[in-house]
Protein backbone atom coordinates (compact mmCIF):
# COMPACT_ATOMS: atom_id res chain seq x y z
CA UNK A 1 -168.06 -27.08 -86.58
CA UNK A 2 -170.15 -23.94 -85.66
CA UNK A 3 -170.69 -21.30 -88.13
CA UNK A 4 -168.15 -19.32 -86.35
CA UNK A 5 -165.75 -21.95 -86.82
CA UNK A 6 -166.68 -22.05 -90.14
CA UNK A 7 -166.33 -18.36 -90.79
CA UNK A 8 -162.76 -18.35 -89.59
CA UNK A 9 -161.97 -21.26 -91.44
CA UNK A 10 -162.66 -19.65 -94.91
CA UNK A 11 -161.64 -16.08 -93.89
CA UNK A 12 -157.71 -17.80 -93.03
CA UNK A 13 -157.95 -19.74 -96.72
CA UNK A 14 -159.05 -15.95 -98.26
CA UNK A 15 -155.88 -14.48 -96.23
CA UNK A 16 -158.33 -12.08 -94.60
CA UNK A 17 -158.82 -10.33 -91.21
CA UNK A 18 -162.27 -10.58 -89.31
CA UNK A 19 -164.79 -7.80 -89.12
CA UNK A 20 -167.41 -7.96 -86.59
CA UNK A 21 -169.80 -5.31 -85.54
CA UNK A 22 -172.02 -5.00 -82.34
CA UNK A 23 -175.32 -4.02 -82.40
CA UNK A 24 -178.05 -3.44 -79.82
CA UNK A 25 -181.05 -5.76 -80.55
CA UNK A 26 -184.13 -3.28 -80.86
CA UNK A 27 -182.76 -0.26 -80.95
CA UNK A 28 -184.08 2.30 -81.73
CA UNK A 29 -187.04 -0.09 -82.34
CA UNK A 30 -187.62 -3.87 -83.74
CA UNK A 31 -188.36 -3.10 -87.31
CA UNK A 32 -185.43 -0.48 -87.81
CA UNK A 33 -183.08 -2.99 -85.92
CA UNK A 34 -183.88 -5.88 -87.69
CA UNK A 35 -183.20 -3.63 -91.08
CA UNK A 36 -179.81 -2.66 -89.84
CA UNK A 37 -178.89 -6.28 -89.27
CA UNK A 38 -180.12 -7.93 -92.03
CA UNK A 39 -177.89 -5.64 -93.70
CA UNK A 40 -174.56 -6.34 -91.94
CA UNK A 41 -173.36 -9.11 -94.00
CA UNK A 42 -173.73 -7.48 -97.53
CA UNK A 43 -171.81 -4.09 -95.43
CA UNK A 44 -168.84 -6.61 -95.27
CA UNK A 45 -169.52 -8.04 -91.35
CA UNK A 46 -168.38 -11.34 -90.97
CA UNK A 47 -169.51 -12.27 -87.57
CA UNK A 48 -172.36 -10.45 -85.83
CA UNK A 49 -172.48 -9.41 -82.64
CA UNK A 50 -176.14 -9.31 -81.16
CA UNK A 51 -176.77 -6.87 -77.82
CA UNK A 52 -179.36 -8.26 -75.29
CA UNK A 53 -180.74 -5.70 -73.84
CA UNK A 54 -180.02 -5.27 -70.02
CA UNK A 55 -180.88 -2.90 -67.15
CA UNK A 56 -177.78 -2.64 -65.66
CA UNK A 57 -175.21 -2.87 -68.14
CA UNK A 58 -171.55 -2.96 -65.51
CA UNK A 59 -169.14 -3.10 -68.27
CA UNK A 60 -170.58 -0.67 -71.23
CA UNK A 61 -170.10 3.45 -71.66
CA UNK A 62 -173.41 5.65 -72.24
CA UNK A 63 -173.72 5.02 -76.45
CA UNK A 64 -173.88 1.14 -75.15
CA UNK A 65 -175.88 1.69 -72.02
CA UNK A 66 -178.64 4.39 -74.17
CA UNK A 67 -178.76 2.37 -76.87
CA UNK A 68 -179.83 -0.39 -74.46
CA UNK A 69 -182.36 1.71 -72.75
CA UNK A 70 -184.10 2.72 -75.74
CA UNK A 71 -184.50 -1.09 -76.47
CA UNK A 72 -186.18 -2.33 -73.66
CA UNK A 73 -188.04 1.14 -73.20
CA UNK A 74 -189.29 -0.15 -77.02
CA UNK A 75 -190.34 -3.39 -75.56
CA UNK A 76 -187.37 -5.25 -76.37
CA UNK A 77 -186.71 -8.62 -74.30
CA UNK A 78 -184.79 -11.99 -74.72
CA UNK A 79 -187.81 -13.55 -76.38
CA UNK A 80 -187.77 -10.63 -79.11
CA UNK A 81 -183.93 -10.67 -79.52
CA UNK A 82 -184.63 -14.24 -80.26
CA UNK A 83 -186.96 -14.02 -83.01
CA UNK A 84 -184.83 -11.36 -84.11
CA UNK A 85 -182.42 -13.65 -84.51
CA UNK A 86 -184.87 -16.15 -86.47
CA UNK A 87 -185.95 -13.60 -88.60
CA UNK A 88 -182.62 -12.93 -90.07
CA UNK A 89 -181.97 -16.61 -90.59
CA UNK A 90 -184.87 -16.38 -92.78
CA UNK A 91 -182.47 -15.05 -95.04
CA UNK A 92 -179.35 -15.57 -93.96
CA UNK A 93 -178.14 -19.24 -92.86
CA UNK A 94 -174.56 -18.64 -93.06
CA UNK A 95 -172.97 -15.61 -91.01
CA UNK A 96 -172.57 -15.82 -87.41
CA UNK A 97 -174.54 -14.49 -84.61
CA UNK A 98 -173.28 -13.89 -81.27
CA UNK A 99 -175.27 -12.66 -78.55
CA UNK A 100 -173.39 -10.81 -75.99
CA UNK A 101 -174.91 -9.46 -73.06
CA UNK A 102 -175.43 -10.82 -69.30
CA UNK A 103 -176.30 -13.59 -67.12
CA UNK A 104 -179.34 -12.19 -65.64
CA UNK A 105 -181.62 -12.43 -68.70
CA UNK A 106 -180.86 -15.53 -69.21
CA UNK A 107 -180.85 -16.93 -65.86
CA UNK A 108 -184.86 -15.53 -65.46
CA UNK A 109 -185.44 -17.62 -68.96
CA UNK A 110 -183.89 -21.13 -67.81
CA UNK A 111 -180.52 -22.13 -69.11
CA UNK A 112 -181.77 -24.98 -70.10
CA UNK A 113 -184.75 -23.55 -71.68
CA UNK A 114 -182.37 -20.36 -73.28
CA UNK A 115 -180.32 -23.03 -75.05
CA UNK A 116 -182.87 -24.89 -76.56
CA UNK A 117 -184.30 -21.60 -77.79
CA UNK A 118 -180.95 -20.22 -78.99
CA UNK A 119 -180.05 -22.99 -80.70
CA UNK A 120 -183.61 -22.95 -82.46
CA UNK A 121 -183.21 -19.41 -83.07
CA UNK A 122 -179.77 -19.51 -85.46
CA UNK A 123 -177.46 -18.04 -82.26
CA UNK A 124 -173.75 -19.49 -82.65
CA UNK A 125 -172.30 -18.30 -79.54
CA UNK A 126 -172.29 -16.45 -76.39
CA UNK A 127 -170.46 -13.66 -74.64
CA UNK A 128 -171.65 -13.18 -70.89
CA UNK A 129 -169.48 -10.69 -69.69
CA UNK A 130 -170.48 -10.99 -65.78
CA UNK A 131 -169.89 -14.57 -65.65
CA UNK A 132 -166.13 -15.68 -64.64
CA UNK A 133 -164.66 -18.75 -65.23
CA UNK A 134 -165.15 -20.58 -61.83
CA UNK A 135 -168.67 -20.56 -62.70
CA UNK A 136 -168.62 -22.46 -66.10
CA UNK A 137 -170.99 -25.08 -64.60
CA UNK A 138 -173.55 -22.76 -64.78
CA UNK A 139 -173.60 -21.70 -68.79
CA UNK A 140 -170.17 -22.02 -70.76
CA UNK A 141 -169.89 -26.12 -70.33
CA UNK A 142 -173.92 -26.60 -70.98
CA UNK A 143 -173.76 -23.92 -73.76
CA UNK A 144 -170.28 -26.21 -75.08
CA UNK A 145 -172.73 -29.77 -74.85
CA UNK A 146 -175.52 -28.05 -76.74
CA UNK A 147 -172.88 -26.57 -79.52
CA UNK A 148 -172.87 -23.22 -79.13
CA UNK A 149 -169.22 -21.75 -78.78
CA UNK A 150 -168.38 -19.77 -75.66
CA UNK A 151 -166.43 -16.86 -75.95
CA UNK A 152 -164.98 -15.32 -73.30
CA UNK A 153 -163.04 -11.82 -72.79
CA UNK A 154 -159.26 -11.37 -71.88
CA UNK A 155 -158.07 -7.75 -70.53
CA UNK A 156 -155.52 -5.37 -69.88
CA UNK A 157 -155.33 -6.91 -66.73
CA UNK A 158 -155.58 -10.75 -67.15
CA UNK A 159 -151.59 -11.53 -66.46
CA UNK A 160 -150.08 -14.77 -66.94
CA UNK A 161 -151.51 -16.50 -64.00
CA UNK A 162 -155.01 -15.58 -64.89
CA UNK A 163 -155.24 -16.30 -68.67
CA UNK A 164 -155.29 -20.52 -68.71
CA UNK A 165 -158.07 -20.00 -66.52
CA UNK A 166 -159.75 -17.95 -69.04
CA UNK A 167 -159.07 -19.91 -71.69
CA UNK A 168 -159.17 -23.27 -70.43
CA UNK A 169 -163.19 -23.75 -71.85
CA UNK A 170 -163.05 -21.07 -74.31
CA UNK A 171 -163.93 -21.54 -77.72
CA UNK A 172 -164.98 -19.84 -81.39
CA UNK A 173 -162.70 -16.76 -80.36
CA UNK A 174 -160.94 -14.99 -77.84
CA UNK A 175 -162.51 -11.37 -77.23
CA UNK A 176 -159.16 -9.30 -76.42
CA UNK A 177 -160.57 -5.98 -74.58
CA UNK A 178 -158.10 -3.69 -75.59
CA UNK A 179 -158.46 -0.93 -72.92
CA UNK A 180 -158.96 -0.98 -69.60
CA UNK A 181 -162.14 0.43 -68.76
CA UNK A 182 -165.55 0.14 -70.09
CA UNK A 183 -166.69 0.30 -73.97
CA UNK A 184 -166.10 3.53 -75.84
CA UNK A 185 -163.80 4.75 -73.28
CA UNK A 186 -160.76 5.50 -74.82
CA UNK A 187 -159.02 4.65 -78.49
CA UNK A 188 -156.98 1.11 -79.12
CA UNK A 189 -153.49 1.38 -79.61
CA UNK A 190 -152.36 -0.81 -82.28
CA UNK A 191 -148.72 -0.42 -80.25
CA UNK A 192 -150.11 -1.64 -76.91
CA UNK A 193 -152.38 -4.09 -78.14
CA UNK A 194 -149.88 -5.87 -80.26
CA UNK A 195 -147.49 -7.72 -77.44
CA UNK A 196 -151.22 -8.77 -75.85
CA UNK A 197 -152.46 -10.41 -79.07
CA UNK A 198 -149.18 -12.18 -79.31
CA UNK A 199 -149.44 -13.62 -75.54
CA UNK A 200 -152.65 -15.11 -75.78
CA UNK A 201 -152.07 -16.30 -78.83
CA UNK A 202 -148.86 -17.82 -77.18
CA UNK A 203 -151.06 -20.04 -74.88
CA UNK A 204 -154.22 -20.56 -77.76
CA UNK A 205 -154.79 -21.96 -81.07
CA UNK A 206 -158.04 -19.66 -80.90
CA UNK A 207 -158.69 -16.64 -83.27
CA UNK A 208 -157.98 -13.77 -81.23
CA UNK A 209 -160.27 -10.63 -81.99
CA UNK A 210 -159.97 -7.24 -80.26
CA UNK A 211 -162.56 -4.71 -79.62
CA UNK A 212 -163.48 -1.41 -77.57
CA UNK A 213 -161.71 1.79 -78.59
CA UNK A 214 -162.20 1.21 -82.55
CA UNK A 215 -163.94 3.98 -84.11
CA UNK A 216 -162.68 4.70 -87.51
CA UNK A 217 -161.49 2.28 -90.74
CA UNK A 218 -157.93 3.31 -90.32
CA UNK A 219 -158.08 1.97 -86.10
CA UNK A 220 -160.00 -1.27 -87.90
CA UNK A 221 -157.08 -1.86 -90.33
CA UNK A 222 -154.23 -1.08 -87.42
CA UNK A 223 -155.86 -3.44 -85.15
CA UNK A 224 -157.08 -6.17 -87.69
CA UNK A 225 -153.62 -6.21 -89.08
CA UNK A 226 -151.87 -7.23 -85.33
CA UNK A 227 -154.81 -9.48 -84.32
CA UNK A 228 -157.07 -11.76 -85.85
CA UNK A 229 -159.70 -9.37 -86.81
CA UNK A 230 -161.32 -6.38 -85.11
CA UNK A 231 -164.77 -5.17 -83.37
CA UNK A 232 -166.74 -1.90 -83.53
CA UNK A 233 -169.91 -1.43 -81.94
CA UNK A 234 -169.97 2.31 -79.74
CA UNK A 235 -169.36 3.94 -83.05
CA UNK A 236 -172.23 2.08 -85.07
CA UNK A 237 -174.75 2.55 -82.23
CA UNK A 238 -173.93 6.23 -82.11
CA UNK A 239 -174.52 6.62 -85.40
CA UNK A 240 -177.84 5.16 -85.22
CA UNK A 241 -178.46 7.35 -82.32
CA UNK A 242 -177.78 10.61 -84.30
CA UNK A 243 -180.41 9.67 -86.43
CA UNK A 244 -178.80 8.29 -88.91
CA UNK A 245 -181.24 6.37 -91.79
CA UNK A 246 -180.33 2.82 -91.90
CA UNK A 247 -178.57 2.62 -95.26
CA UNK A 248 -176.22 5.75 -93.83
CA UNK A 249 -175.32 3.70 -91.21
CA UNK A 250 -174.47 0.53 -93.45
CA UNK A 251 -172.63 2.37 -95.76
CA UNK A 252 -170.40 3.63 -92.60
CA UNK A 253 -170.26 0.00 -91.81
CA UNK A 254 -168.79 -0.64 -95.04
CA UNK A 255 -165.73 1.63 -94.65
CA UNK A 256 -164.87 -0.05 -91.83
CA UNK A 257 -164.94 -3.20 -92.69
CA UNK A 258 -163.13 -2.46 -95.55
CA UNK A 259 -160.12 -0.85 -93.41
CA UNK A 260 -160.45 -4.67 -91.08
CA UNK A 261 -160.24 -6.53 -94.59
CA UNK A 262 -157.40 -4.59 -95.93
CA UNK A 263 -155.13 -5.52 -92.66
């Protein structure tokens, strides 16, 4: 059982929705990143979601795709998102990390090598958005063997045809995009998003969690309470990139993971 496993596990026997929050790794810098995170869990995040910073980010908005910039303009890289990672299992062995980010970083590193390193580092699991399921050879099924859960996306657009395919070496979570389009885009509907969760969740004993479009407590509550928990991350990178102090952003954090818990 992975700590995501694990997490779910005890959130169902609380009778509580998930609340996970995206950040970018090293933005606006390592030290003030590293702050934010370590932070997370006592804001009320029960699964975090770790940015790798990438060049050419296909499938995020401008918050995502600045917030990105400003990393790797910093000197952020895989190796530092890493010991990011390692340095927040220093004092935290127990919530969740996911990285989520792209293939290309990884590829450069050496699956092989990225896995051994992950695993070392405290990462759970992995969401590579630009990798589809007809090429689970090259990350998903190794990723699987070394125990890290893969967690793949489902859309607006994956019909009935498409979704065994996606979920066929899924596991941890399904990530249910709830717009079509890219992140920070446009607002979730609670109303549209419903009849999705419930057809996935049709075809999966898998937590489903939904994301993009969720901006304030009261969207976290809406979708937490027709899902399986919900994800912010545009709106807590923008507030970091207004300048924001650290415990401002935490506290803004809070509210919305309250609004996810009280679903």
């Amino acid at each position: 059982m992975t700590r995501i496993d694990a997490k779910f596990a005890a959130l169902k026997v609380e009778g509580k929705k998930a609340f996970v929050a995206y950040v970018m790794a090293g933005d606006p810098d390592y030290d003030t990143s590293l702050e934010l995170i370590r932070g997370l869990p006592a804001a009320g995040v029960d699964i975090i979601e770790m940015g790798l910073p990438f060049t050419d980010p296909m499938a995020d908005g401008e918050t995502i795709q600045l917030s990105g910039q400003r990393a790797l303009e910093g000197g952020m890289t895989l190796k530092r998102t890493l010991q990011m990672a390692r340095a927040f299992r220093e004092t935290d062995d127990t919530t969740p990390i996911v990285l989520m980010g792209y293939y290309n970083p990884i590829y450069n590193h050496g699956v092989d090598t990225f896995l051994d390193d992950a695993k070392v580092a405290g990462i759970d699991g992995l969401i590579v958005v630009d990798l589809p399921p007809e090429e689970d050879e090259e990350l998903c099924i190794p990723a699987q063997a070394a125990g890290l859960n893969f967690i793949r996306l489902a859309t607006p657009t994956t019909d009935d045809k498409r979704l065994p395919k996606v979920l066929q070496n899924t596991s941890g979570f399904v990530y249910y995009v709830s717009i079509t389009g890219i992140t920070g885009a446009a607002a979730a509907e609670a109303g549209d998003v419903g009849p999705e969760v419930a057809r996935i969740k049709a075809q999966t004993d898998l937590p489903v969690i939904v994301g993009f479009g969720i901006r304030t407590p009261e969207a976290a509550e809406s979708i937490a309470s027709i899902a399986d928990g919900a994800v912010v991350g545009s709106a807590i990178v923008g507030a970091l990139a207004d300048g924001k102090p650290v415990k401002d952003v935490l506290s803004f954090v809070k509210t919305l993971s309250d609004g996810a818990h009280r679903a």
